[in-house]
PDB file of N, CA and C in Angstrom:
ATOM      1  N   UNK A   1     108.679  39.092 152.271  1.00  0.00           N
ATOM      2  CA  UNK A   1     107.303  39.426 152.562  1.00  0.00           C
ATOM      3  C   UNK A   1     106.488  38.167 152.829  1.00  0.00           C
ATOM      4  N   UNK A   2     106.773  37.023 152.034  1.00  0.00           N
ATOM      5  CA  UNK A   2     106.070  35.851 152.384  1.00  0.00           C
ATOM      6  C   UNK A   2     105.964  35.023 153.673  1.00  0.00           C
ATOM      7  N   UNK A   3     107.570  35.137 153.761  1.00  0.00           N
ATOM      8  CA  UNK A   3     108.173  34.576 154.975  1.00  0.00           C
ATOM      9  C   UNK A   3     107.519  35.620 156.547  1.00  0.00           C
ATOM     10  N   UNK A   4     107.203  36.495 156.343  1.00  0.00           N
ATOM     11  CA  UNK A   4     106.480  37.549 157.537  1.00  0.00           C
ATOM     12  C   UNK A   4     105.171  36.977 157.364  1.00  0.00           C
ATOM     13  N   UNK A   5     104.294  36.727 156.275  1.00  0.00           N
ATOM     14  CA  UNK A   5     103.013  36.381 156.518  1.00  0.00           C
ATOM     15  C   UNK A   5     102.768  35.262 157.046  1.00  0.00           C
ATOM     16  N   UNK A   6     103.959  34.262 156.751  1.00  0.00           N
ATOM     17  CA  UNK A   6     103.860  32.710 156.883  1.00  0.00           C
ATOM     18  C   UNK A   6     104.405  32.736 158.542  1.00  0.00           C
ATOM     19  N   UNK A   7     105.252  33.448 158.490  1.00  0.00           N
ATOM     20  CA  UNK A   7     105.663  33.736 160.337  1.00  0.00           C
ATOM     21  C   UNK A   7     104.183  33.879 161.146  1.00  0.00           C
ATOM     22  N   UNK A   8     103.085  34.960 160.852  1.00  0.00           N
ATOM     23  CA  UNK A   8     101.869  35.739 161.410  1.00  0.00           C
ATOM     24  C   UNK A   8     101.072  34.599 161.263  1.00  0.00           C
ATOM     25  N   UNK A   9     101.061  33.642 160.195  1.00  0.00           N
ATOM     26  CA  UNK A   9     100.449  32.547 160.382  1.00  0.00           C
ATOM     27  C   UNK A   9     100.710  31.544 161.269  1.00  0.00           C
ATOM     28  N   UNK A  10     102.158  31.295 161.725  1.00  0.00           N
ATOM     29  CA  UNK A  10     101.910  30.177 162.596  1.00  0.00           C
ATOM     30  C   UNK A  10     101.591  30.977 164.354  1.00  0.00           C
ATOM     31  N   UNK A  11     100.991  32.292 164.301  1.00  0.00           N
ATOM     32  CA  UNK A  11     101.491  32.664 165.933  1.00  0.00           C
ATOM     33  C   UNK A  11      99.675  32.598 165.898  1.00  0.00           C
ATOM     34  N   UNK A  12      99.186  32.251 166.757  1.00  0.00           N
ATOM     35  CA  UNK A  12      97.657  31.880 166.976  1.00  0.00           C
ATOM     36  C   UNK A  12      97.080  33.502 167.009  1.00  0.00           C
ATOM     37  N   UNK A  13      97.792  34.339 168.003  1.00  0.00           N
ATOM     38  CA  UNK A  13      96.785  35.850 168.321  1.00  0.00           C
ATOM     39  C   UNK A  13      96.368  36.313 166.622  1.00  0.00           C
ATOM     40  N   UNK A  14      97.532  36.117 165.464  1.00  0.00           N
ATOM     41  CA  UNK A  14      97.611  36.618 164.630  1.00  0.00           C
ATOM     42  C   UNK A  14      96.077  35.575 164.022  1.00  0.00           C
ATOM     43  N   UNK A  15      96.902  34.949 163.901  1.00  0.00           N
ATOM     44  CA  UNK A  15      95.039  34.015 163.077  1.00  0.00           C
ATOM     45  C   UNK A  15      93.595  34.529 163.585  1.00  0.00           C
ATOM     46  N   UNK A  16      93.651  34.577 165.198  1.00  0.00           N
ATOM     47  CA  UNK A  16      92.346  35.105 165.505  1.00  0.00           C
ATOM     48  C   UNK A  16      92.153  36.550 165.406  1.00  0.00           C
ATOM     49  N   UNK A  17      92.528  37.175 164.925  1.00  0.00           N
ATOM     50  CA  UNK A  17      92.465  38.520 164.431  1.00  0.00           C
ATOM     51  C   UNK A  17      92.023  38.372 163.018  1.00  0.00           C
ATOM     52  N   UNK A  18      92.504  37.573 161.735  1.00  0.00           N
ATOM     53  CA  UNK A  18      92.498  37.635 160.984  1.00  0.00           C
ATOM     54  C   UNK A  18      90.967  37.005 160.985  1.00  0.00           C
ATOM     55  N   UNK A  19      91.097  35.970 161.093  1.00  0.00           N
ATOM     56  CA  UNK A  19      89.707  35.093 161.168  1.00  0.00           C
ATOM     57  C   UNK A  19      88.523  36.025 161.772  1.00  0.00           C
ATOM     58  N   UNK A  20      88.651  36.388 162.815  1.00  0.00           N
ATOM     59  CA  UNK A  20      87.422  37.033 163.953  1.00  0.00           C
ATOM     60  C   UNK A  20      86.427  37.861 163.518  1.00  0.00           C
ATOM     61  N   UNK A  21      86.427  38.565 162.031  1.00  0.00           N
ATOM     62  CA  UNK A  21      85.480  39.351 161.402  1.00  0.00           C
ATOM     63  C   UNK A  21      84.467  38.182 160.560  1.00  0.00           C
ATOM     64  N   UNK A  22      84.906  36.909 159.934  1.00  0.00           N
ATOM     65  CA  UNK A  22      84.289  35.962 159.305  1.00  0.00           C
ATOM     66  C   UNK A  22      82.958  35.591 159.997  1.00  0.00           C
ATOM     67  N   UNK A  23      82.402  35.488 161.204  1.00  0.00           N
ATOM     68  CA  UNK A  23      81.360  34.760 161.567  1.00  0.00           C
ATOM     69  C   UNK A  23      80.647  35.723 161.791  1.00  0.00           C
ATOM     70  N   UNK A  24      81.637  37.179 162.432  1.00  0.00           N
ATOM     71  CA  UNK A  24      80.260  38.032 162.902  1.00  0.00           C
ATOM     72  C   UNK A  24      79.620  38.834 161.530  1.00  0.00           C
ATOM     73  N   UNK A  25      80.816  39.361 160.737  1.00  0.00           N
ATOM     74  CA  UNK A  25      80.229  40.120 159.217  1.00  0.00           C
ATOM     75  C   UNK A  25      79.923  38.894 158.559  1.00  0.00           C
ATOM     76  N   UNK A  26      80.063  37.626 157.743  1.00  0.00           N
ATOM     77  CA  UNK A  26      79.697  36.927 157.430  1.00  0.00           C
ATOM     78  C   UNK A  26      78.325  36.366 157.726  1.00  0.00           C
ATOM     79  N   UNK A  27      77.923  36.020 159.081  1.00  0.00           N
ATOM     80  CA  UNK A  27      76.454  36.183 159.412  1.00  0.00           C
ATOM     81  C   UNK A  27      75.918  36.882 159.548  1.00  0.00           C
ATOM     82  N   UNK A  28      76.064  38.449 159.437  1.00  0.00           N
ATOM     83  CA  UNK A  28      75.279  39.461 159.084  1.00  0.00           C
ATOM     84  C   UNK A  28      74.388  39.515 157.779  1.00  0.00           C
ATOM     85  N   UNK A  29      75.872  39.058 157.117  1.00  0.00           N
ATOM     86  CA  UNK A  29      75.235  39.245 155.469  1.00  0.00           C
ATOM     87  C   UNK A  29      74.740  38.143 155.119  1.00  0.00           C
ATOM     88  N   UNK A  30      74.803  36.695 155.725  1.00  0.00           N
ATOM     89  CA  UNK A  30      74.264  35.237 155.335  1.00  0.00           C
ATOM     90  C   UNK A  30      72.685  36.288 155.860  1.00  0.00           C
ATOM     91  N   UNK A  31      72.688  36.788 156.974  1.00  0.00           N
ATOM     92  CA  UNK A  31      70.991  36.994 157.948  1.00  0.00           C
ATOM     93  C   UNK A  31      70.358  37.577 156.675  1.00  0.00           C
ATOM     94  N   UNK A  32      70.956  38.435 156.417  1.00  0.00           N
ATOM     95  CA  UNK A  32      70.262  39.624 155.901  1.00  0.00           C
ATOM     96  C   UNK A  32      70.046  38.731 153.860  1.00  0.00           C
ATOM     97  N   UNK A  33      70.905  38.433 153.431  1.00  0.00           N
ATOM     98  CA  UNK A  33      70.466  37.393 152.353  1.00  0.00           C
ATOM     99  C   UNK A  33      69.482  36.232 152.686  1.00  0.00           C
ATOM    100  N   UNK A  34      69.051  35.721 153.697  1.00  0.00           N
ATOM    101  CA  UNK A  34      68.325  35.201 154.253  1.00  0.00           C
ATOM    102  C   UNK A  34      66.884  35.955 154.317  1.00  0.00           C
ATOM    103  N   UNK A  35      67.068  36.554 154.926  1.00  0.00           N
ATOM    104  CA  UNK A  35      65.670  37.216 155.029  1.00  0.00           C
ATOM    105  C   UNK A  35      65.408  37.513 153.482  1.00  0.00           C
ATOM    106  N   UNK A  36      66.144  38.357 152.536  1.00  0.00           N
ATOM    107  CA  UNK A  36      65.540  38.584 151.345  1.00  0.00           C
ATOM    108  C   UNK A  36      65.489  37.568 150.391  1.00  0.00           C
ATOM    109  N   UNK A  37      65.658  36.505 150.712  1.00  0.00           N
ATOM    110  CA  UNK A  37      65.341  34.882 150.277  1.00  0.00           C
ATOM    111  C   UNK A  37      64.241  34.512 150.868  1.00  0.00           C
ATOM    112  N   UNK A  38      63.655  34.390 151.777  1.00  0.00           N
ATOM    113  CA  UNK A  38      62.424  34.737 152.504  1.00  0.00           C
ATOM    114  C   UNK A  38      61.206  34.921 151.860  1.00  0.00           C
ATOM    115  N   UNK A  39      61.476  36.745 151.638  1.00  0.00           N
ATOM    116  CA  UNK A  39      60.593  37.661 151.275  1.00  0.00           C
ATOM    117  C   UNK A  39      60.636  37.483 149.734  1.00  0.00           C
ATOM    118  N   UNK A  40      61.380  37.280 148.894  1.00  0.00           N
ATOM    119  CA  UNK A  40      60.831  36.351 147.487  1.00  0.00           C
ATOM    120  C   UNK A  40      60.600  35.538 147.384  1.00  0.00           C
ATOM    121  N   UNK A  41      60.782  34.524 148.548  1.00  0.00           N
ATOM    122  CA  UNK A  41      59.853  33.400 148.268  1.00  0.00           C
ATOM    123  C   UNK A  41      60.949  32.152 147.598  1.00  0.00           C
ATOM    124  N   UNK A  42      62.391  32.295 147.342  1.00  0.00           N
ATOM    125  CA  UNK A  42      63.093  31.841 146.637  1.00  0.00           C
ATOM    126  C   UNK A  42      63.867  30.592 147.301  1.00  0.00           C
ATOM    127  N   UNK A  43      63.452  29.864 147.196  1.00  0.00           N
ATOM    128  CA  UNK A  43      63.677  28.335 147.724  1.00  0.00           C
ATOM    129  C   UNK A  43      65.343  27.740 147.212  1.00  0.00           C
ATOM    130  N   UNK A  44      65.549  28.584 146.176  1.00  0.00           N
ATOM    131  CA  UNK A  44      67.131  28.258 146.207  1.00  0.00           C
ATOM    132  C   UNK A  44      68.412  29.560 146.521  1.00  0.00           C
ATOM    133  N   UNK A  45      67.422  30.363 146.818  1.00  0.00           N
ATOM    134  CA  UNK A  45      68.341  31.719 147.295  1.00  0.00           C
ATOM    135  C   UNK A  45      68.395  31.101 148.580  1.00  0.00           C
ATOM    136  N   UNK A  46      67.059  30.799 149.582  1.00  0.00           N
ATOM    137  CA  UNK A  46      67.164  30.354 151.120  1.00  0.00           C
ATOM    138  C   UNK A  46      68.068  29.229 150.965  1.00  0.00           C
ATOM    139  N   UNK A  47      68.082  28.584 150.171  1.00  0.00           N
ATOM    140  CA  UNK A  47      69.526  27.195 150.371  1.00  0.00           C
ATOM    141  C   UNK A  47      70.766  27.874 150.411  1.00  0.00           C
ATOM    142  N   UNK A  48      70.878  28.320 149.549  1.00  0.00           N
ATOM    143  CA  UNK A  48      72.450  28.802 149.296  1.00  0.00           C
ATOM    144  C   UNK A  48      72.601  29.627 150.897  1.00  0.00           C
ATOM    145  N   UNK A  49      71.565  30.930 150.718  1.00  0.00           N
ATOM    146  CA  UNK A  49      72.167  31.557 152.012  1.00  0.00           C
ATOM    147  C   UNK A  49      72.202  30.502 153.374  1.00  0.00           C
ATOM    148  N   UNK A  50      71.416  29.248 153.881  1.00  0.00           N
ATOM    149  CA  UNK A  50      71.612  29.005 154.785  1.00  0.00           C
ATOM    150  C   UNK A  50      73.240  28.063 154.727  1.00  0.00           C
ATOM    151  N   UNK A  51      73.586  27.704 153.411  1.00  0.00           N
ATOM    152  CA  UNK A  51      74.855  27.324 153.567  1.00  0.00           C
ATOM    153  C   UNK A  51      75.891  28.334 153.637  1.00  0.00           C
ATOM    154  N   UNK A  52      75.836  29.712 153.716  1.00  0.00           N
ATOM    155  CA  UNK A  52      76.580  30.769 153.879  1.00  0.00           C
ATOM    156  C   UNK A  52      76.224  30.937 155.201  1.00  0.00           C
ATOM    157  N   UNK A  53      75.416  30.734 156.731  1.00  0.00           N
ATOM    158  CA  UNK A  53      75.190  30.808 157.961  1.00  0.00           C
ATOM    159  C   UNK A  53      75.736  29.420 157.822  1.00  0.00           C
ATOM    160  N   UNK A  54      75.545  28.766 157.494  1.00  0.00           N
ATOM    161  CA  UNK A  54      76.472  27.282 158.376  1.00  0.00           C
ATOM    162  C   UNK A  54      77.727  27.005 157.632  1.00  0.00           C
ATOM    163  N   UNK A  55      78.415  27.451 156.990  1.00  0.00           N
ATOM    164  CA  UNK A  55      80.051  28.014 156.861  1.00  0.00           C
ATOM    165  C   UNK A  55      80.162  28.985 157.909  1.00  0.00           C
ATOM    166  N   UNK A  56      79.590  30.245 158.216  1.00  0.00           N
ATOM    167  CA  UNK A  56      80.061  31.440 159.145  1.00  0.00           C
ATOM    168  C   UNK A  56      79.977  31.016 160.253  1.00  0.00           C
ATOM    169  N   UNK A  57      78.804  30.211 160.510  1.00  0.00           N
ATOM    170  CA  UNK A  57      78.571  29.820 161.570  1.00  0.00           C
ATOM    171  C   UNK A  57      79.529  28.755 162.267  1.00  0.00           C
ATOM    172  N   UNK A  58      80.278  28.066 161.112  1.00  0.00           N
ATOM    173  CA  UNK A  58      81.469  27.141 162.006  1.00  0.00           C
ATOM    174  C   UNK A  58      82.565  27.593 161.848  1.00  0.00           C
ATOM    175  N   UNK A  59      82.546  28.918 161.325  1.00  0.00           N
ATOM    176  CA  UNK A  59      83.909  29.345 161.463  1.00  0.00           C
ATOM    177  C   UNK A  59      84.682  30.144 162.565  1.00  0.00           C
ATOM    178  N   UNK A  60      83.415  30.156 163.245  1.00  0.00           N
ATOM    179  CA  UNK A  60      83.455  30.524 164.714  1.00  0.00           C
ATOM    180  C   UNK A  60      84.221  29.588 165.678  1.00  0.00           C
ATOM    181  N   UNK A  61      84.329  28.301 165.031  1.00  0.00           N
ATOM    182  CA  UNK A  61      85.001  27.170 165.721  1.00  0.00           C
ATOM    183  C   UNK A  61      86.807  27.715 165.604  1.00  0.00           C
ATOM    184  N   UNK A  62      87.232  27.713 164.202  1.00  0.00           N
ATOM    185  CA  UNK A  62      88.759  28.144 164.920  1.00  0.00           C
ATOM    186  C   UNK A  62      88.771  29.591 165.288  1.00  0.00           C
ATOM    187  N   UNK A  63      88.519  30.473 165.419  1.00  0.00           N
ATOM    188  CA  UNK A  63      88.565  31.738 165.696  1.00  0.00           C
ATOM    189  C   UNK A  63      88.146  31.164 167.511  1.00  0.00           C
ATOM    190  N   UNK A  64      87.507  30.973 167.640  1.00  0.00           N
ATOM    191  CA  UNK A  64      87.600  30.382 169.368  1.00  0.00           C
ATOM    192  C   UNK A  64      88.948  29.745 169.703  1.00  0.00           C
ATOM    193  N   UNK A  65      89.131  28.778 168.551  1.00  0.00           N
ATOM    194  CA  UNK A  65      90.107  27.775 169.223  1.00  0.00           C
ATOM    195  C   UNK A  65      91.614  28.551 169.244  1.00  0.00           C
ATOM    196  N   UNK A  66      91.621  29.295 168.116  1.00  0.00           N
ATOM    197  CA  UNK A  66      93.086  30.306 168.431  1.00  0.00           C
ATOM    198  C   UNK A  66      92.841  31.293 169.205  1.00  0.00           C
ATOM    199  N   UNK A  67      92.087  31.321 169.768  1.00  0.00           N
ATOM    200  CA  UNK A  67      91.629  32.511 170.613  1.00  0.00           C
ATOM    201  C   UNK A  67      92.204  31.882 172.065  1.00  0.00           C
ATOM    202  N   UNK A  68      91.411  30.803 172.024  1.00  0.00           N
ATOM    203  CA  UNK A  68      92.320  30.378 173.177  1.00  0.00           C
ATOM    204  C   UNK A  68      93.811  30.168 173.545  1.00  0.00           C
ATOM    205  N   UNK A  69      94.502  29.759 172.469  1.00  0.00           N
ATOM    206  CA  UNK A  69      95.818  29.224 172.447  1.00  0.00           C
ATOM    207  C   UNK A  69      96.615  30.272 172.078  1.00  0.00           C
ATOM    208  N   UNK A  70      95.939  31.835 171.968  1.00  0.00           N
ATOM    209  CA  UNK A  70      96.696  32.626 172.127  1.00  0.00           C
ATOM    210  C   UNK A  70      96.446  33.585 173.484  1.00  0.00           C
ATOM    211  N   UNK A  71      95.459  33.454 173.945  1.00  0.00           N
ATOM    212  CA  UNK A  71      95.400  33.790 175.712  1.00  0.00           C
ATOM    213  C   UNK A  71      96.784  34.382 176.585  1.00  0.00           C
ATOM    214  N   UNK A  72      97.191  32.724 176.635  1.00  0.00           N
ATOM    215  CA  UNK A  72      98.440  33.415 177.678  1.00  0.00           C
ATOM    216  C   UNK A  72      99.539  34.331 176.868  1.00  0.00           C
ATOM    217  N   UNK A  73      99.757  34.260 175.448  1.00  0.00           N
ATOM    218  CA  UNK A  73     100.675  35.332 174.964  1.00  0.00           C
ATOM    219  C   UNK A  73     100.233  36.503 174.787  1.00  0.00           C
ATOM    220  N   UNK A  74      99.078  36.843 174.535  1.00  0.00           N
ATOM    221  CA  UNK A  74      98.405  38.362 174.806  1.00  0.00           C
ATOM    222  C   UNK A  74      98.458  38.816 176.323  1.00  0.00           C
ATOM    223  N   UNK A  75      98.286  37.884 177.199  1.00  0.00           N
ATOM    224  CA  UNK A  75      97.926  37.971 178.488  1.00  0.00           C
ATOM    225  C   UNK A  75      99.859  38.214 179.149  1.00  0.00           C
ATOM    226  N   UNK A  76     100.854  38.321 178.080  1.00  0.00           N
ATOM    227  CA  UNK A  76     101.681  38.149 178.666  1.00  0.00           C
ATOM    228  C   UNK A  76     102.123  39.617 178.647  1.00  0.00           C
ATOM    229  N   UNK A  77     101.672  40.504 177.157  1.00  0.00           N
ATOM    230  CA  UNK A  77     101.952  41.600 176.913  1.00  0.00           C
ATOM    231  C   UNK A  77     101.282  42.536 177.458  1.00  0.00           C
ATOM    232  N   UNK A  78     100.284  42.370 178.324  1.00  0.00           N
ATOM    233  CA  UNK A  78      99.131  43.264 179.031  1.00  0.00           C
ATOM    234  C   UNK A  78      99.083  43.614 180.239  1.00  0.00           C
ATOM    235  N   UNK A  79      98.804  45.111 180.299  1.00  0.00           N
ATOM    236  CA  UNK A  79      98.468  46.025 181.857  1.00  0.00           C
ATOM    237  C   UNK A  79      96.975  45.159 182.799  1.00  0.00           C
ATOM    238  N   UNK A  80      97.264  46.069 183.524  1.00  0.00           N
ATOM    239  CA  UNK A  80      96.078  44.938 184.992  1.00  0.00           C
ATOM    240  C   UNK A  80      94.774  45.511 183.523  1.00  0.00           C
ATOM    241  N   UNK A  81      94.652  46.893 183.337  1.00  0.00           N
ATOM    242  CA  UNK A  81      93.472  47.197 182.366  1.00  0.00           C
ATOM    243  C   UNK A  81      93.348  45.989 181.124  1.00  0.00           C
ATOM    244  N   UNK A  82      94.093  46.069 180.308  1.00  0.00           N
ATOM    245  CA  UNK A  82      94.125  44.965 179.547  1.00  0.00           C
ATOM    246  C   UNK A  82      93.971  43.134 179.689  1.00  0.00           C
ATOM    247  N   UNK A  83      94.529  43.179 180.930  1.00  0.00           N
ATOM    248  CA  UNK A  83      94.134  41.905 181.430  1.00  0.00           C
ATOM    249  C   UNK A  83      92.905  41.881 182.188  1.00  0.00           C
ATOM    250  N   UNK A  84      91.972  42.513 182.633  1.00  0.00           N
ATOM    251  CA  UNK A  84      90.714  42.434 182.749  1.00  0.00           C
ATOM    252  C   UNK A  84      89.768  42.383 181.289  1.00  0.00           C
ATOM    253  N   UNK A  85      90.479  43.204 180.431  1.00  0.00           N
ATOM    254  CA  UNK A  85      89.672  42.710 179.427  1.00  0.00           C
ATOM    255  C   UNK A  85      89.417  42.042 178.853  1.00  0.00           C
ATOM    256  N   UNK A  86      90.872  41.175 178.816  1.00  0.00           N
ATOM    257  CA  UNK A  86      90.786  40.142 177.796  1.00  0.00           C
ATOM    258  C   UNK A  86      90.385  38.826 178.790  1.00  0.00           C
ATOM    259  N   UNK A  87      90.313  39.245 179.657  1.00  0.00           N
ATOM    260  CA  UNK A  87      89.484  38.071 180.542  1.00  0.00           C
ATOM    261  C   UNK A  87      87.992  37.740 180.277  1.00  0.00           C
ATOM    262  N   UNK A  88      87.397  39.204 180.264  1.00  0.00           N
ATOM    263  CA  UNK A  88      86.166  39.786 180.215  1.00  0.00           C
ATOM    264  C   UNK A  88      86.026  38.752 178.168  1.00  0.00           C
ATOM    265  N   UNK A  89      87.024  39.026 177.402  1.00  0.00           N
ATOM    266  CA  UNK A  89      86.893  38.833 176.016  1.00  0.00           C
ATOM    267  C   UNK A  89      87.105  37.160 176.548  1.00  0.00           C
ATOM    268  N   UNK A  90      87.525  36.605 176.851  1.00  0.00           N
ATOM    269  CA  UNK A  90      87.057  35.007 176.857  1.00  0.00           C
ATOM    270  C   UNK A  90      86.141  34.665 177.807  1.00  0.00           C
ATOM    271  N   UNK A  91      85.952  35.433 178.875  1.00  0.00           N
ATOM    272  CA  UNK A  91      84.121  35.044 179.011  1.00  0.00           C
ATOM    273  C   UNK A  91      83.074  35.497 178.145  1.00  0.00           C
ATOM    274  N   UNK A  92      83.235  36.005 177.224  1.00  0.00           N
ATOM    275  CA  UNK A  92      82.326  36.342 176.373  1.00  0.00           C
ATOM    276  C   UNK A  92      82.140  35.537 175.540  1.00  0.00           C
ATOM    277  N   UNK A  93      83.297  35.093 174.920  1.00  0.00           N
ATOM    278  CA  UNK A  93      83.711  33.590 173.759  1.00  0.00           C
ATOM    279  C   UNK A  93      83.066  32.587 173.960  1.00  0.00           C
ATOM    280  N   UNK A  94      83.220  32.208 175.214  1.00  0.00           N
ATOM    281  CA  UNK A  94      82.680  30.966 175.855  1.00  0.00           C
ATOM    282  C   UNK A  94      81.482  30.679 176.238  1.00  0.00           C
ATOM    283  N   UNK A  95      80.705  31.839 176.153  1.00  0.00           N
ATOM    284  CA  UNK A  95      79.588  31.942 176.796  1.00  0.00           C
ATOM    285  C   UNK A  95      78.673  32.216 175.199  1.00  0.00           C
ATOM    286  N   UNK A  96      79.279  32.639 174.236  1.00  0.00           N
ATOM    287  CA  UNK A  96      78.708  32.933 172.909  1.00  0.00           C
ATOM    288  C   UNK A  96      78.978  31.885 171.892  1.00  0.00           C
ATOM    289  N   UNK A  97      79.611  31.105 172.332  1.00  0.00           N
ATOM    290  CA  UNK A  97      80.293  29.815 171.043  1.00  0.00           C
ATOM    291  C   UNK A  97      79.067  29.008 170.962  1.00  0.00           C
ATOM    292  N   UNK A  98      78.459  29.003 171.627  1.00  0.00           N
ATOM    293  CA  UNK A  98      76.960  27.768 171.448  1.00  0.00           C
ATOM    294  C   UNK A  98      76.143  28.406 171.313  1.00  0.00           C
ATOM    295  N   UNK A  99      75.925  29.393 170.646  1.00  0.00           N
ATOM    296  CA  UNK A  99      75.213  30.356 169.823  1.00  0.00           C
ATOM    297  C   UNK A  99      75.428  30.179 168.408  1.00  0.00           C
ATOM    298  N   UNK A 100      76.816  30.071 167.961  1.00  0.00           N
ATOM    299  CA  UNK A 100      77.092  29.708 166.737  1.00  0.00           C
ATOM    300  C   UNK A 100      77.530  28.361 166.154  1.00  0.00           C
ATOM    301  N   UNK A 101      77.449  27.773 167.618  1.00  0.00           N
ATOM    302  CA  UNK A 101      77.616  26.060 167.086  1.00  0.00           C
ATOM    303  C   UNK A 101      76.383  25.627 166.878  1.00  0.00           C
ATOM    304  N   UNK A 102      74.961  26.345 167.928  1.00  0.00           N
ATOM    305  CA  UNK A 102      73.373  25.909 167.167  1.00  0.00           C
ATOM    306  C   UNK A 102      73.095  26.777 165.922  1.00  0.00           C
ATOM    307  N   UNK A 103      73.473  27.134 165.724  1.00  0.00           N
ATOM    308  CA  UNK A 103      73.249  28.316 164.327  1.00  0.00           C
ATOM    309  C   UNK A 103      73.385  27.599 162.818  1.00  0.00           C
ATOM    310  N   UNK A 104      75.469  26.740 163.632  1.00  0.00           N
ATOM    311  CA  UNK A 104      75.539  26.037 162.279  1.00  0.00           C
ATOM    312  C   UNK A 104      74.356  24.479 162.388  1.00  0.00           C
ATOM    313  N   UNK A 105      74.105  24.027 163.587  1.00  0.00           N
ATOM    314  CA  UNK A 105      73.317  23.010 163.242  1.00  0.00           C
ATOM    315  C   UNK A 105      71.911  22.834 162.715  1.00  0.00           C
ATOM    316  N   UNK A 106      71.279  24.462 163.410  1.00  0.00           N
ATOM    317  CA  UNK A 106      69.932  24.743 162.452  1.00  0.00           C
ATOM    318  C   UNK A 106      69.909  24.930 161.052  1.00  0.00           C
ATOM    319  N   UNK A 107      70.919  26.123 160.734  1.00  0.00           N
ATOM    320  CA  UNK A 107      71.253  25.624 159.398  1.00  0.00           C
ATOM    321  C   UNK A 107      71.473  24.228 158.322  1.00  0.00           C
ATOM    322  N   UNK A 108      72.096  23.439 158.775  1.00  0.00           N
ATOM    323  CA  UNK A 108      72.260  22.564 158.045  1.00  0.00           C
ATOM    324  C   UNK A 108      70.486  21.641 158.296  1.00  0.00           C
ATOM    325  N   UNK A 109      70.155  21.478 159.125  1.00  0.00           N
ATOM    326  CA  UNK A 109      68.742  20.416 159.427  1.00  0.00           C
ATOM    327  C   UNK A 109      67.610  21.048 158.293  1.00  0.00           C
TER     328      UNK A 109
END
């Protein structure tokens, strides 16, 4: 059983699957702890949560980067439908990654 997880770990599609829920549910719930850090007024609730948006927020960095380096092996298993999408899914990546690379830098400033 170990040896299968440790296999799923070294194949990239598998990491960005695993990873790919961290930045978007993770900054949901950093936003939303944020705001109610805010609205009490709580100067060390707003710290903590903005270091929970600038962790999520760079964790968007490998979830891109295996995203890429698993491209052509998804792209190898896929119909013309599927390969429009996942085309469509890395213009989206690319075009959204500097969204969460200023996210983590507002955060931290």
């Amino acid at each position: 059983m170990i040896d299968s997880v440790l296999r799923g770990l070294r194949q990239p599609e598998y990491v960005h699957v695993l990873l790919n829920p961290l930045p978007v549910y993770g900054l949901l719930i950093s936003w939303i702890g944020l705001i109610i850090a805010v609205i009490l007024k709580s100067r060390r609730a707003q710290i903590a949560t903005l270091a929970l948006v600038l962790v999520t927020s760079l964790s968007a960095w490998p979830v891109y980067e295996f995203g890429q380096q698993a491209y052509d092996r998804v792209l190898s298993m896929t119909d013309e439908d599927g390969e429009r999408w996942l085309d469509e899914h890395q213009d989206r990546a690319e075009d959204l990654i500097w969204i969460f690379y200023a996210l983590a830098v507002l955060s931290a400033a």
